[in-house]
Protein backbone atom coordinates (compact mmCIF):
# COMPACT_ATOMS: atom_id res chain seq x y z
CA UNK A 1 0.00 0.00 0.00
CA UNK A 2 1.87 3.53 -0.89
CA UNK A 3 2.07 6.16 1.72
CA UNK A 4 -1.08 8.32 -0.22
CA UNK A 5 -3.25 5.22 -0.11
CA UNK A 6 -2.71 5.33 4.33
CA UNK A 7 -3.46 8.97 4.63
CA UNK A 8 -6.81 9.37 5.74
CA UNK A 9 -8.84 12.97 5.36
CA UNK A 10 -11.90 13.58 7.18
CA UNK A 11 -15.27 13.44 5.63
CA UNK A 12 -16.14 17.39 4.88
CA UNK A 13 -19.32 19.42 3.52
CA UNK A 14 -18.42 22.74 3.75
CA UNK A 15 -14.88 22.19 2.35
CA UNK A 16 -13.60 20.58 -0.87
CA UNK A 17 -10.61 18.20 -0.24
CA UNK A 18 -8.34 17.61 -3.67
CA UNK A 19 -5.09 15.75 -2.88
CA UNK A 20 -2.85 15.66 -6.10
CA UNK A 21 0.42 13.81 -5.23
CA UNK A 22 2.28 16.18 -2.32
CA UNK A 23 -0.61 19.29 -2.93
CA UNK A 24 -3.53 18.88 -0.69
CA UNK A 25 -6.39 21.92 -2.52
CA UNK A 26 -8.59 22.88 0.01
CA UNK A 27 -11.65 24.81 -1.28
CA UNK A 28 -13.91 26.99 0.45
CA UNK A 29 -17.63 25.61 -0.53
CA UNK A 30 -20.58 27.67 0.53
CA UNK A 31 -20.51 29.99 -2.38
CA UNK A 32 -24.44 30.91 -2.51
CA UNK A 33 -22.94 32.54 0.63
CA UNK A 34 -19.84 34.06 -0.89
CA UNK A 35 -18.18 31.38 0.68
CA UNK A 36 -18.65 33.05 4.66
CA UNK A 37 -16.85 31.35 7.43
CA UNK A 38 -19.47 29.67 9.99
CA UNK A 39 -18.97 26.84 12.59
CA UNK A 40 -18.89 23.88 10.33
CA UNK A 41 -16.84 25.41 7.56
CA UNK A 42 -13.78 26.45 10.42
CA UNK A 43 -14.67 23.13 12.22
CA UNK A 44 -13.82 21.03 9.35
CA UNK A 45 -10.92 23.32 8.53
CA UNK A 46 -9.53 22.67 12.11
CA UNK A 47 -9.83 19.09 11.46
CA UNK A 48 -8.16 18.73 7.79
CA UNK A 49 -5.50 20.95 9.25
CA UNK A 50 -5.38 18.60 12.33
CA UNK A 51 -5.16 15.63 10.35
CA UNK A 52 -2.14 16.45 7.78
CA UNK A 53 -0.15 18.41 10.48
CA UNK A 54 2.50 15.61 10.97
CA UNK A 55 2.24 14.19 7.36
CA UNK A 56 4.91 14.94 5.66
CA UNK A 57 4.05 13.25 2.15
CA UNK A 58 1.42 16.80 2.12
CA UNK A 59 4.24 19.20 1.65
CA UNK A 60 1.72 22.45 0.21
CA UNK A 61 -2.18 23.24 1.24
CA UNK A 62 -3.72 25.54 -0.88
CA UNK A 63 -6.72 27.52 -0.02
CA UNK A 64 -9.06 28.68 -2.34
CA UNK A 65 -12.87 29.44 -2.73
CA UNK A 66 -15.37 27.86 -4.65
CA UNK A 67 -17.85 30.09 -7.60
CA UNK A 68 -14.71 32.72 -7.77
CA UNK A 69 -14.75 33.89 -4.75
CA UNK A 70 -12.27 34.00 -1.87
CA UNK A 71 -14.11 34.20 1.60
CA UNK A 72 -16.71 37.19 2.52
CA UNK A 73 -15.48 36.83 6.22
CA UNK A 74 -17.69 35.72 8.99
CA UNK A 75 -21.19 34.37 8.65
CA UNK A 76 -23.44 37.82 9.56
CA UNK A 77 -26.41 36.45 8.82
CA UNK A 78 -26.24 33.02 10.65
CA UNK A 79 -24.88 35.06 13.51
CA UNK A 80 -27.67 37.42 13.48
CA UNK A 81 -29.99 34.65 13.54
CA UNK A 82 -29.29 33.60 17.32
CA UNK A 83 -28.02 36.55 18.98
CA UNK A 84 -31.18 36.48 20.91
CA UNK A 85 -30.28 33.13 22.30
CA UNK A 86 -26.64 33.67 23.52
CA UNK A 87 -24.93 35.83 25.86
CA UNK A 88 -21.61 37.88 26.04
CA UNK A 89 -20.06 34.95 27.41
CA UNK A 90 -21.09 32.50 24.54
CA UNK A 91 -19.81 35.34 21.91
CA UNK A 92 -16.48 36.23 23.37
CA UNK A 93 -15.67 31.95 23.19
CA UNK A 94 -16.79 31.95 19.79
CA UNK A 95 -15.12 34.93 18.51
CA UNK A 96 -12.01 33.38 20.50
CA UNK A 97 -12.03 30.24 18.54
CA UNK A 98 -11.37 32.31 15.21
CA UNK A 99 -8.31 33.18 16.41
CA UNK A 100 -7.34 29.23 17.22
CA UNK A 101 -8.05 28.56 13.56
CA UNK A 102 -5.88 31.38 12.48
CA UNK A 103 -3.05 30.39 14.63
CA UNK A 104 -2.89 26.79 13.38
CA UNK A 105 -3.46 27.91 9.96
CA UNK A 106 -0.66 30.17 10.10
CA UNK A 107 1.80 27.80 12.07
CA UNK A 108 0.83 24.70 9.99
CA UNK A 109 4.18 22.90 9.19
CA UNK A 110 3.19 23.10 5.30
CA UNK A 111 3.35 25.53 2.82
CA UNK A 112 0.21 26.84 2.98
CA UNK A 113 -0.51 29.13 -0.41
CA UNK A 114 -3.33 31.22 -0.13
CA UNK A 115 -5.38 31.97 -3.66
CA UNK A 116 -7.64 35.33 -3.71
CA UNK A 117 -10.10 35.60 -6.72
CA UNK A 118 -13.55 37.53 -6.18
CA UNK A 119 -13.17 39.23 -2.78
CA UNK A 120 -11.22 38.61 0.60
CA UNK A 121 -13.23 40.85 3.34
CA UNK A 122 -12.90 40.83 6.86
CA UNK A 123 -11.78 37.29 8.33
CA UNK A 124 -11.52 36.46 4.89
CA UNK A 125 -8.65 39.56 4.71
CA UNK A 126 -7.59 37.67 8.11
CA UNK A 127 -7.02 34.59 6.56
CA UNK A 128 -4.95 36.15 3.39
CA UNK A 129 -2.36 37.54 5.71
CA UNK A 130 -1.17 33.74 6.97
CA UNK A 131 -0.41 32.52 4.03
CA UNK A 132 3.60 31.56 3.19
CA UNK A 133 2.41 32.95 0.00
CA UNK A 134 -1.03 34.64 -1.07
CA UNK A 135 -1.45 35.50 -4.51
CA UNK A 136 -4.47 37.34 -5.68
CA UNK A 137 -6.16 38.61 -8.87
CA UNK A 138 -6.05 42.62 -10.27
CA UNK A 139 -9.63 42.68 -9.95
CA UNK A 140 -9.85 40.69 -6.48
CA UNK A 141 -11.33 43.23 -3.81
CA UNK A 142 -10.22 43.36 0.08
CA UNK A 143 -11.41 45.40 2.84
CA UNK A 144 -11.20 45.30 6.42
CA UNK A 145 -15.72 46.43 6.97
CA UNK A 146 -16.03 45.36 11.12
CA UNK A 147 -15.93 48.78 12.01
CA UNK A 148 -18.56 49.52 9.42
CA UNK A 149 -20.72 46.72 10.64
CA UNK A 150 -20.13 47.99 14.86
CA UNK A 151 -17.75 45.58 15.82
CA UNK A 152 -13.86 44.84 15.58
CA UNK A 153 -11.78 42.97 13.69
CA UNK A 154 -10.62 41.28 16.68
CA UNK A 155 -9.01 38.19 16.40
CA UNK A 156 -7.55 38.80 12.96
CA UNK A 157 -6.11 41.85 14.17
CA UNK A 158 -2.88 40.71 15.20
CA UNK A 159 -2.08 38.74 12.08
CA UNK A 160 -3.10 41.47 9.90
CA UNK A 161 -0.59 44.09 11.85
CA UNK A 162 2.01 41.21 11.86
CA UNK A 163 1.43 41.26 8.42
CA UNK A 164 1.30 45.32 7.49
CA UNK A 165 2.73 47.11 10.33
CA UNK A 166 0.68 48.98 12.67
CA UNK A 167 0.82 52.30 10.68
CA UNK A 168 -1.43 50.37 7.39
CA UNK A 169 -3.12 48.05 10.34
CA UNK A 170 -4.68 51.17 11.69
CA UNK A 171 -5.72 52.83 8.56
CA UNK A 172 -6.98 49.85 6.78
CA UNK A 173 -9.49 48.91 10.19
CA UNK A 174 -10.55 52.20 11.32
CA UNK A 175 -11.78 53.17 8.10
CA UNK A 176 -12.86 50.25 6.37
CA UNK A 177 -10.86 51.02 3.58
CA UNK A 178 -11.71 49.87 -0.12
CA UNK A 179 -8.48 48.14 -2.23
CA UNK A 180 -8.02 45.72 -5.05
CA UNK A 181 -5.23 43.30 -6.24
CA UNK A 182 -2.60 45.79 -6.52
CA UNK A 183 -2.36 47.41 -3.22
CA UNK A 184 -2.71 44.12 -1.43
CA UNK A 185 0.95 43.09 -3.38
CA UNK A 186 2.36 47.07 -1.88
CA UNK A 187 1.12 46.25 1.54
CA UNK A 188 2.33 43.26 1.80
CA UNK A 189 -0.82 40.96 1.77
CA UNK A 190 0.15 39.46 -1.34
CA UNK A 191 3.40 38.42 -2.72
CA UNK A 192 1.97 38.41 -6.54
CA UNK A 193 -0.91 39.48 -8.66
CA UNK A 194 -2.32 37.87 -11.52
CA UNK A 195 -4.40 38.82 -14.60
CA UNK A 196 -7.33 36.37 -13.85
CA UNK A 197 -8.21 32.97 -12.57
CA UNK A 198 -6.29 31.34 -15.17
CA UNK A 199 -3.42 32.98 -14.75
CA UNK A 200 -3.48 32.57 -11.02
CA UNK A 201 -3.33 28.71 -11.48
CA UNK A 202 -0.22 29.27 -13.60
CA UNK A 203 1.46 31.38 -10.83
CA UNK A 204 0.21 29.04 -8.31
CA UNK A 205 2.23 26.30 -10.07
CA UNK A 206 5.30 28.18 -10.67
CA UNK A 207 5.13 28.04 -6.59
CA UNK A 208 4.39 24.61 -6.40
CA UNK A 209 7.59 23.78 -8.87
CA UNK A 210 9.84 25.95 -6.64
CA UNK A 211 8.10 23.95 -3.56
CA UNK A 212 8.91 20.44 -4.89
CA UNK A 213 12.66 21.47 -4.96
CA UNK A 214 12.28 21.90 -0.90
CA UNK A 215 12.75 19.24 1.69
CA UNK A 216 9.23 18.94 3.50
CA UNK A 217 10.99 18.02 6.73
CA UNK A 218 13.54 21.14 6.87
CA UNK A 219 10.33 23.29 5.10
CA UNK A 220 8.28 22.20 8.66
CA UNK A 221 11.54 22.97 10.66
CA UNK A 222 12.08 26.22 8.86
CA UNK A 223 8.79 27.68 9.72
CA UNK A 224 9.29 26.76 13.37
CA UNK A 225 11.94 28.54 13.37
CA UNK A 226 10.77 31.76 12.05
CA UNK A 227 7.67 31.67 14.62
CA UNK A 228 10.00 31.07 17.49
CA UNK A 229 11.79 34.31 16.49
CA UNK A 230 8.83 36.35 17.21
CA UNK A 231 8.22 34.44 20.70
CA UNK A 232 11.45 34.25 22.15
CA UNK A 233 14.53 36.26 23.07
CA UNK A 234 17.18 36.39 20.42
CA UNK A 235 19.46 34.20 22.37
CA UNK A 236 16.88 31.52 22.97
CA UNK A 237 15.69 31.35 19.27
CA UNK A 238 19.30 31.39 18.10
CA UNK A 239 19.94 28.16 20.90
CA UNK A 240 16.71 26.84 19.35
CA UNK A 241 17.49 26.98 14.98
CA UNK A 242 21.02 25.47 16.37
CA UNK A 243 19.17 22.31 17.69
CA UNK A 244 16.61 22.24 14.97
CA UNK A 245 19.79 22.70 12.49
CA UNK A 246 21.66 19.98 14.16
CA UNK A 247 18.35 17.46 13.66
CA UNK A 248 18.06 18.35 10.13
CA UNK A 249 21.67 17.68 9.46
CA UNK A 250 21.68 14.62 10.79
CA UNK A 251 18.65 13.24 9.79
CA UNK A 252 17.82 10.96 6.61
CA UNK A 253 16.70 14.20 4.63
CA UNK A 254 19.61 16.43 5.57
CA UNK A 255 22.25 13.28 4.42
CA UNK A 256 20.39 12.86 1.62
CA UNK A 257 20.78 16.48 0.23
CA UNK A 258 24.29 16.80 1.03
CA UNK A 259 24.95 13.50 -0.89
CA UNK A 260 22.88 14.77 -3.87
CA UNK A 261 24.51 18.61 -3.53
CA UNK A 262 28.02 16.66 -3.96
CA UNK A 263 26.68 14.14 -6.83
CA UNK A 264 25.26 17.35 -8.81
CA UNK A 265 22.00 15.60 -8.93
CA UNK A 266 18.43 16.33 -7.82
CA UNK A 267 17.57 15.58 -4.06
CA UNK A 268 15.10 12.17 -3.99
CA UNK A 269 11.96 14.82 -2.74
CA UNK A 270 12.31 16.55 -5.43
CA UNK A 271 9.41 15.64 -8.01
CA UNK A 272 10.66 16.60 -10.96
CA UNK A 273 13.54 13.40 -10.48
């Protein structure tokens, strides 16, 4: 039995699951509702995320939306619905558990790549700003509207200031600020824009060819590494790459692309071989 045939996903409704070879497509799939996040959708995203975390044969996620369209943040309607039936309590734990599914999506060991067609607005902004690379479309529209709507963008707001600085941070949410394609790539949302859906797929797999070239055990390692930076003192994080460093060197993947560095040939993770 090959190692794809083991991996099991869970069973989703709100998401798409496409695994092609080391590329694991996740699509967003309520697009009669412009694809907004509720309960099930980030329940199921938690558990996808969950269940590839340590699996090292998915070396890329990417996240896209389904009808053209990215995400149109959090569910307003279905929240409206029951705000008669839950307390301050109740919304402050839900609001809360937004901010778990941004932390694991950013920290994920893979390289997550983030595709924005249609519109990214509020969480679905949020969600833009933790990918290892986001690319979006000209015509793709973003804008931070909590404010607009009487509440803040509150659990994406530290990922989006991580991602912008706090000078853009505080323009873009305290005045709900309209932008397309282009100024998402000068603020630093985006790494790349494309033309249109088509030639976002093309970009995306430029990406992917540069990923298969990567070791997916030093990739997981590497992005460790950068989040301990931001948590730890400079001598603790430096004490920590030095271990993680050490691991990788010695370890099946780090022998094997020193031996194929010194044979000139390509390492055995790399797809193209």
């Amino acid at each position: 039995m090959s190692e794809f045939s083991k991996i099991r996903l869970p069973e989703t409704h709100s998401l798409i699951l496409d695994r092609q070879g080391s590329v694991l497509k996740i699509w967003f799939n309520r697009p009669e509702a412009k694809n907004a996040l509720n309960a099930a959708m980030t329940d199921e995203l938690v558990a996808v995320l969950g269940a590839v975390r340590d699996d090292r044969s998915i070396r890329t996620i990417v996240l896209r939306g389904k009808g053209g369209f990215f995400c149109a943040g959090g569910d307003i309607k279905g929240f409206k619905s029951g705000m008669q039936t839950i307390d301050a309590q109740e919304v402050a734990k839900s609001n809360r558990s937004f901010g778990d599914v941004m932390s694991m999506l950013n920290e994920q060991p893979q390289v997550v790549i983030i595709l924005v067609e249609g519109a990214a607005i509020g969480g679905g902004l949020g969600l833009a700003c933790v990918g290892d690379v986001t690319l979006v479309t000209a015509d793709a529209r973003f804008r931070l509207s909590e404010t607009s709507l009487g509440i803040p963008p509150a659990q994406i707001a530290p990922f989006v200031t991580e991602r912008v600085g706090i000078t853009q941070a505080r323009r873009l949410m305290l005045t709900g600020a309209h932008f397309k394609g282009d100024e998402a790539v000068k603020l630093g949302i985006a790494h790349g824009v494309a033309v249109d859906a088509d030639d976002l797929d093309v970009q995306c797999s430029a990406i992917l060819q540069q990923i298969s070239a990567c070791a997916p055990g030093a990739t997981a390692v590497t992005k460790g590494i950068l989040f301990e930076t931001l948590r730890r003192p400079r001598s603790e994080a430096l004490d920590f790459a030095s271990r993680a460093f050490a691991q990788c060197m010695l370890s099946d993947e780090g022998i094997e692309g020193v031996a194929a560095f010194v044979e000139k040939r390509k390492a055995s993770w790399n797809e193209e071989s």
